[in-house]
Protein backbone atom coordinates (compact mmCIF):
# COMPACT_ATOMS: atom_id res chain seq x y z
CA UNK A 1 0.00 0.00 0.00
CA UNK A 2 2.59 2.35 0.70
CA UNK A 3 3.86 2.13 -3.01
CA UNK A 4 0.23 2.71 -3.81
CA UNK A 5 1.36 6.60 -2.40
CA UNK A 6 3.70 7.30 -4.79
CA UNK A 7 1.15 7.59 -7.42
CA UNK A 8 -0.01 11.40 -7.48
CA UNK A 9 -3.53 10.41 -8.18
CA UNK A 10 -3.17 8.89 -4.74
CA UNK A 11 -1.37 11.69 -3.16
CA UNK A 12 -4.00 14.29 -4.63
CA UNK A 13 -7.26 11.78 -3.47
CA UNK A 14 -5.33 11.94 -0.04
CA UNK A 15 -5.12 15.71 0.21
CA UNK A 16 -9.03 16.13 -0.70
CA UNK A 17 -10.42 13.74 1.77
CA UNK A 18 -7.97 15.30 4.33
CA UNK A 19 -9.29 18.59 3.48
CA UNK A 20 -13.04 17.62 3.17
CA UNK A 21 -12.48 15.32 6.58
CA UNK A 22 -11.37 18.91 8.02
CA UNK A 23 -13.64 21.61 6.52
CA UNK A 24 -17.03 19.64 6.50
CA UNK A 25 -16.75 19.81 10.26
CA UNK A 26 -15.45 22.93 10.71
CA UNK A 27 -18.55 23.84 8.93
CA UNK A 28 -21.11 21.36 10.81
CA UNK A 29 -19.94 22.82 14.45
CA UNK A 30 -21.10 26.39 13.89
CA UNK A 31 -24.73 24.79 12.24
CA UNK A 32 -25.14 21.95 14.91
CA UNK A 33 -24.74 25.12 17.50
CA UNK A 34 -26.53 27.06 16.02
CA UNK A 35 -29.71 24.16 15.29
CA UNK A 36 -29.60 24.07 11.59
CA UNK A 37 -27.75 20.30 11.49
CA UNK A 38 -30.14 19.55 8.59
CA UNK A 39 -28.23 22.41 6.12
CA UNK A 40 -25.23 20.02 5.11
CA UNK A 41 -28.10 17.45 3.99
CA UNK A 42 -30.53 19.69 2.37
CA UNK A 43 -27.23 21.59 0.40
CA UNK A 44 -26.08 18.19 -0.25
CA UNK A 45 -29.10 17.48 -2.45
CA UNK A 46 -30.09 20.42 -3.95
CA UNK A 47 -26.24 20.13 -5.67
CA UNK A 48 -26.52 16.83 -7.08
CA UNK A 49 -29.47 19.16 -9.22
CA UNK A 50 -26.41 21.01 -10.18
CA UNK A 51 -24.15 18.02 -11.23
CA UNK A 52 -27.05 16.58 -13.09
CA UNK A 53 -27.94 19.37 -15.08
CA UNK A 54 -24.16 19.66 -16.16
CA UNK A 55 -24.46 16.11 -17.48
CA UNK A 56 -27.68 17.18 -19.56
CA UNK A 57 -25.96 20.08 -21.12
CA UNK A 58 -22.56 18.61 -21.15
CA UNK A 59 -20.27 21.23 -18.94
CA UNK A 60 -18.92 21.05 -16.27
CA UNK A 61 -21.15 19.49 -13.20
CA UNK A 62 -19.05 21.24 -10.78
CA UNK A 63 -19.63 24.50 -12.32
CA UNK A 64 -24.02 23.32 -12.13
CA UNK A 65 -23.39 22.04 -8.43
CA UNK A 66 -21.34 25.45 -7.04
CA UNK A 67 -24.05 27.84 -8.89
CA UNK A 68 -27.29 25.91 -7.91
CA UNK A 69 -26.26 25.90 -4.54
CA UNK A 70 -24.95 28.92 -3.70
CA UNK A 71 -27.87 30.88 -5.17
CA UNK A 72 -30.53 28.71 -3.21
CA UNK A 73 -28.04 29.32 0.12
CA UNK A 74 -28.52 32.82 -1.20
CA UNK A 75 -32.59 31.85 -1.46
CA UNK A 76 -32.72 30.41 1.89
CA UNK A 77 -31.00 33.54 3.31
CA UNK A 78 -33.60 35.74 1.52
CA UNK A 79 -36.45 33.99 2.06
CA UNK A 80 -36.25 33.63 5.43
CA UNK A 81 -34.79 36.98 6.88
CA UNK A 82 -36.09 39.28 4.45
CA UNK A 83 -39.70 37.35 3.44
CA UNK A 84 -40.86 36.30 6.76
CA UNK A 85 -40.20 32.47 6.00
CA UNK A 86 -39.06 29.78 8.14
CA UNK A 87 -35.70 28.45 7.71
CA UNK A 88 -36.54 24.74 8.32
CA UNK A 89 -39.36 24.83 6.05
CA UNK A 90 -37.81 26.60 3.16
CA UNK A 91 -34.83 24.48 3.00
CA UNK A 92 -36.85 21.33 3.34
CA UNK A 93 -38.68 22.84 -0.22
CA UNK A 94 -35.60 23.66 -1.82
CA UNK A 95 -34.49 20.14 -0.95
CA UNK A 96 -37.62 18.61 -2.49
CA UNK A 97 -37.74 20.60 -4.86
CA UNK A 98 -34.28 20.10 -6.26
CA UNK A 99 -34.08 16.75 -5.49
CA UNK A 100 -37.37 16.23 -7.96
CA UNK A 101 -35.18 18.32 -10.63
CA UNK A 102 -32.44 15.98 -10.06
CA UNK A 103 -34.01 12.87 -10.85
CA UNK A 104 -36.01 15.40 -14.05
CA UNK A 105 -32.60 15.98 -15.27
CA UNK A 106 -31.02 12.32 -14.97
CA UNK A 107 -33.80 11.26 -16.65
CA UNK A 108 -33.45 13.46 -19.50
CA UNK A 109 -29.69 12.24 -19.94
CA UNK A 110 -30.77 9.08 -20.00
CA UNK A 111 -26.91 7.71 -18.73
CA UNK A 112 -25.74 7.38 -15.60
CA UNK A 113 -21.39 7.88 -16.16
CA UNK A 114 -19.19 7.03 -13.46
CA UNK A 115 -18.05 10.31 -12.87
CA UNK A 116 -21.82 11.39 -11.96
CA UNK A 117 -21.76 8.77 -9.70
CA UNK A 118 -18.96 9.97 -7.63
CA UNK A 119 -20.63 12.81 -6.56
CA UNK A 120 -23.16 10.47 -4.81
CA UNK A 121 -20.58 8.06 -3.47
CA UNK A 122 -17.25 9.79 -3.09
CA UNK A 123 -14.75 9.26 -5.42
CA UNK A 124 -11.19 11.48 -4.18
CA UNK A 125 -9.53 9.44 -7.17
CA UNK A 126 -11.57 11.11 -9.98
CA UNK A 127 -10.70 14.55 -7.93
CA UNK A 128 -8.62 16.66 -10.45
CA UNK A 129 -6.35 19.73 -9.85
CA UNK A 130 -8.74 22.15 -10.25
CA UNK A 131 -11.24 20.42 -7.90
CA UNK A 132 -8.42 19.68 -5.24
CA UNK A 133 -7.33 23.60 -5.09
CA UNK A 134 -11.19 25.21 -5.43
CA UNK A 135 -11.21 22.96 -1.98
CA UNK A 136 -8.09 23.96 -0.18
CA UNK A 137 -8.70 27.48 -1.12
CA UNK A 138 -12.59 27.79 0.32
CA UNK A 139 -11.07 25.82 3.34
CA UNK A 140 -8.48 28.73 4.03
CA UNK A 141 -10.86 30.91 3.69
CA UNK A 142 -13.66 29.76 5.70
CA UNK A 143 -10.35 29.51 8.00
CA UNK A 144 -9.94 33.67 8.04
CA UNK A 145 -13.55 33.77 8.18
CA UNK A 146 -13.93 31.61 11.76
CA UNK A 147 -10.72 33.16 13.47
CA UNK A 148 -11.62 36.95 12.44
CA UNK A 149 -14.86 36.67 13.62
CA UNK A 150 -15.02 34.06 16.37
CA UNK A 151 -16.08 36.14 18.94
CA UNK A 152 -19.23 37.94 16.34
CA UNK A 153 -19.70 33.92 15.80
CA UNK A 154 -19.56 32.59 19.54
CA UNK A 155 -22.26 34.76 20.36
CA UNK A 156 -24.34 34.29 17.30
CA UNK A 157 -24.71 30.52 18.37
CA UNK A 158 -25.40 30.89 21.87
CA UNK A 159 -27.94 33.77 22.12
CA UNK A 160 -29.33 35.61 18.41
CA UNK A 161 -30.84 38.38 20.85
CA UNK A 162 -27.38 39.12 22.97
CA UNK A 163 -25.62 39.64 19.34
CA UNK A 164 -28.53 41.74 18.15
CA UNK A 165 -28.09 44.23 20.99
CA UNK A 166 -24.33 43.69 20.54
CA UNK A 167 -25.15 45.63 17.48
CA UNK A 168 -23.68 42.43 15.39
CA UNK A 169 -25.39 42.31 11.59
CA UNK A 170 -26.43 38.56 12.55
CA UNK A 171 -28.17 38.49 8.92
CA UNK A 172 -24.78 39.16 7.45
CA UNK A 173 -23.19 36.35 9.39
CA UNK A 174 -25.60 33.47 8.38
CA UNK A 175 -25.49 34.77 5.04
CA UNK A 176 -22.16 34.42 4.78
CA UNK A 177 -22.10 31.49 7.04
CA UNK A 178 -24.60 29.63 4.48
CA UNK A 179 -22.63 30.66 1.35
CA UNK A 180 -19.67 28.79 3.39
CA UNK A 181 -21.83 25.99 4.51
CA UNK A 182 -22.70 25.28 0.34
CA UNK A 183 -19.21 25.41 -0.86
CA UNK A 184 -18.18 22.55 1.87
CA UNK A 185 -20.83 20.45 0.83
CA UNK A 186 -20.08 20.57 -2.91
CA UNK A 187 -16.65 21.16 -3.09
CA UNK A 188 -16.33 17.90 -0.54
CA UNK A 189 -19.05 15.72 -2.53
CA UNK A 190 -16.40 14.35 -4.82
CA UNK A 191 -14.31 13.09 -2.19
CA UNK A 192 -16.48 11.59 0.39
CA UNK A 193 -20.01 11.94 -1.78
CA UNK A 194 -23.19 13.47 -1.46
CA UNK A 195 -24.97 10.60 0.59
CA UNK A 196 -22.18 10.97 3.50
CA UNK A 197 -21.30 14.64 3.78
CA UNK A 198 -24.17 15.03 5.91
CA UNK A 199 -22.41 12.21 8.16
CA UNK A 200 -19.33 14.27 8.26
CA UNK A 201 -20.78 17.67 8.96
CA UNK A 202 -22.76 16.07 11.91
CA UNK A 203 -20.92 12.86 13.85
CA UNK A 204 -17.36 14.64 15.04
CA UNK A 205 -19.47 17.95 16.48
CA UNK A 206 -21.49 15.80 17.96
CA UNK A 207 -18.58 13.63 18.96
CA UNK A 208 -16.62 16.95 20.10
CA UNK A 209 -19.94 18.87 22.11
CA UNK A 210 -19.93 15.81 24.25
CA UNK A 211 -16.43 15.75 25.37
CA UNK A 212 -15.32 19.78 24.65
CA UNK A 213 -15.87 22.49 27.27
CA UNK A 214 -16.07 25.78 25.58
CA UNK A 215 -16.40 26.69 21.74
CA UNK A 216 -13.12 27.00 20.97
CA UNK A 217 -12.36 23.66 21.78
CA UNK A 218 -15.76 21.95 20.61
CA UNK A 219 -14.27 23.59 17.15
CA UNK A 220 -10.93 22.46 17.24
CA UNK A 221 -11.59 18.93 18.41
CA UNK A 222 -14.56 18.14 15.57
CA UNK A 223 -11.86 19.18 12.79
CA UNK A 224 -9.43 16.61 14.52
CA UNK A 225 -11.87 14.09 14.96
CA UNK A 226 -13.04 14.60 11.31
CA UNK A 227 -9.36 14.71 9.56
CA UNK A 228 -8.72 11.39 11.68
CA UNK A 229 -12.01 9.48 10.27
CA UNK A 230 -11.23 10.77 6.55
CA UNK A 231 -7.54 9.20 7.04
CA UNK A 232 -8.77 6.06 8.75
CA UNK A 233 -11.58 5.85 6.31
CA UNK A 234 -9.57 6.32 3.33
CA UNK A 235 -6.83 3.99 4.16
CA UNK A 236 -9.87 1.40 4.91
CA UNK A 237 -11.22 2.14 1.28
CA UNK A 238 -7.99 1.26 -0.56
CA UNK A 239 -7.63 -1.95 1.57
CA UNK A 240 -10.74 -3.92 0.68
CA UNK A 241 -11.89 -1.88 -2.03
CA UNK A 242 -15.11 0.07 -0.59
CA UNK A 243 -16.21 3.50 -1.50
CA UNK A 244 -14.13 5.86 0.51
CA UNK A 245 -17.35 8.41 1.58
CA UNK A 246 -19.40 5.09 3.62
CA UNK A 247 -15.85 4.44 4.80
CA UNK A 248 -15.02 7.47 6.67
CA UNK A 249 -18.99 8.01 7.91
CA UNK A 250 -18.55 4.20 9.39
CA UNK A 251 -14.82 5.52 11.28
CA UNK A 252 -16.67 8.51 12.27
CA UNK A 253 -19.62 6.88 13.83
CA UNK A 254 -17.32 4.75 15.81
CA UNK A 255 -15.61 7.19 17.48
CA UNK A 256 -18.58 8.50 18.16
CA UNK A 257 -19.77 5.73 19.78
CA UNK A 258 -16.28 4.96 22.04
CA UNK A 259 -16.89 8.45 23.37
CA UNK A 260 -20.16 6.57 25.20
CA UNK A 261 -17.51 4.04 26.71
CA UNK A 262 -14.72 6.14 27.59
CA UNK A 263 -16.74 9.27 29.13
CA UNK A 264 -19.23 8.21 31.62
């Protein structure tokens, strides 16, 4: 196996499921705080509308997947603080709703490649340059974003009306924080899939609220906890051949699980 790493196609599938094991629940602590854990799922779907459109009119399904989502983050943002709607609810009919398109458009194509697949499963192999640096550099970015504001963000996700009479734009922040939250979730499906980054953005903050006293560290410890599942998972994946994303959820829920037997 260690030959296997010599390969850059390894080395590069490495580096995204790293990164993806790392920003996914970097991502997931601020909405599991902040009670929107169902974002990373609903986002997940509405971009596999994206990828299948891109197969329909042949470009790039990356390119459908980034725009879809980030204007129905931009949607969610919009309808909710500025129409009166509810956030749950509007999310859960952009996920229908895109979802149903989805399935339209994959219809339409009448082909199901490989590569499309990969966006539902994982697939870090078929990750190319281009999708390996979009990741790293919305990673180092949502990096800025977290330390420069972590104190606007702390309170934002422990009391909405404390930040208000901070004087804190708190609509800025979760439009922002949204816009973040969709570039995770598509930039990531490729390496650990659509059907798992939900798994990701959820099991190490879970994992990391039960064990982690104060925000800082509750943030800290999910990214570890998430880079080590992604490593674990993919190593697992090349050994006996399973798809890396089911992999690393499967590591991830263990931990989770240990953390039951090892913290009373």
């Amino acid at each position: 196996m260690i030959e296997m790493f010599r390969l850059s196609v390894i080395q590069r599938a490495f580096i995204a499921i790293l990164i993806a094991g790392a920003f996914l629940p970097l991502a997931g602590s601020i909405s599991l705080l902040s009670g929107m854990s169902f974002l990373a799922a609903g986002f997940a779907h509405i971009a596999f509308a994206g990828v299948a459109l891109g197969y329909l009119f042949r470009f790039d399904p990356l390119i459908g997947a980034l725009t879809i989502t980030v204007v129905s983050a931009y949607s969610l943002w919009y309808l909710s603080e500025k129409r009166g709607g509810k956030y749950e609810q509007t999310l859960s009919i952009l996920f229908s709703f895109f979802m149903a398109l989805a399935i339209l458009f994959f219809g339409l194509t009448r082909t199901y490649t490989s590569d499309a697949m990969s966006y539902l499963f994982g697939s870090p192999l078929m990750a190319n340059v281009v999708d390996v640096t979009l990741l790293v550099v919305a990673f180092l970015l949502y990096i800025l974003f977290v330390i420069y504001y972590q104190r606007e963000l702390f309170q934002i996700v422990f009391s909405t009306e404390l930040s208000l009479a901070s004087g804190i734009d708190v609509s800025r922040f979760r439009l922002l924080f949204f816009i973040f939250t969709a570039l995770a979730v598509v930039l990531s499906m490729k390496s650990v899939g659509a059907l798992v980054v939900y798994g990701l953005m959820v099991i190490p903050p879970a994992l990391s609220q039960r064990i982690s006293k104060h925000f800082n560290q509750m943030v800290f410890i999910s990214v570890i906890f998430g880079i080590m599942s992604s490593f674990l998972g993919y190593i697992l994946s090349l050994a006996i051949d399973v798809p890396v994303g089911a992999a690393v959820v499967v590591i991830a829920t263990i931990f989770y699980l240990l953390s039951f037997i090892f913290k009373k």
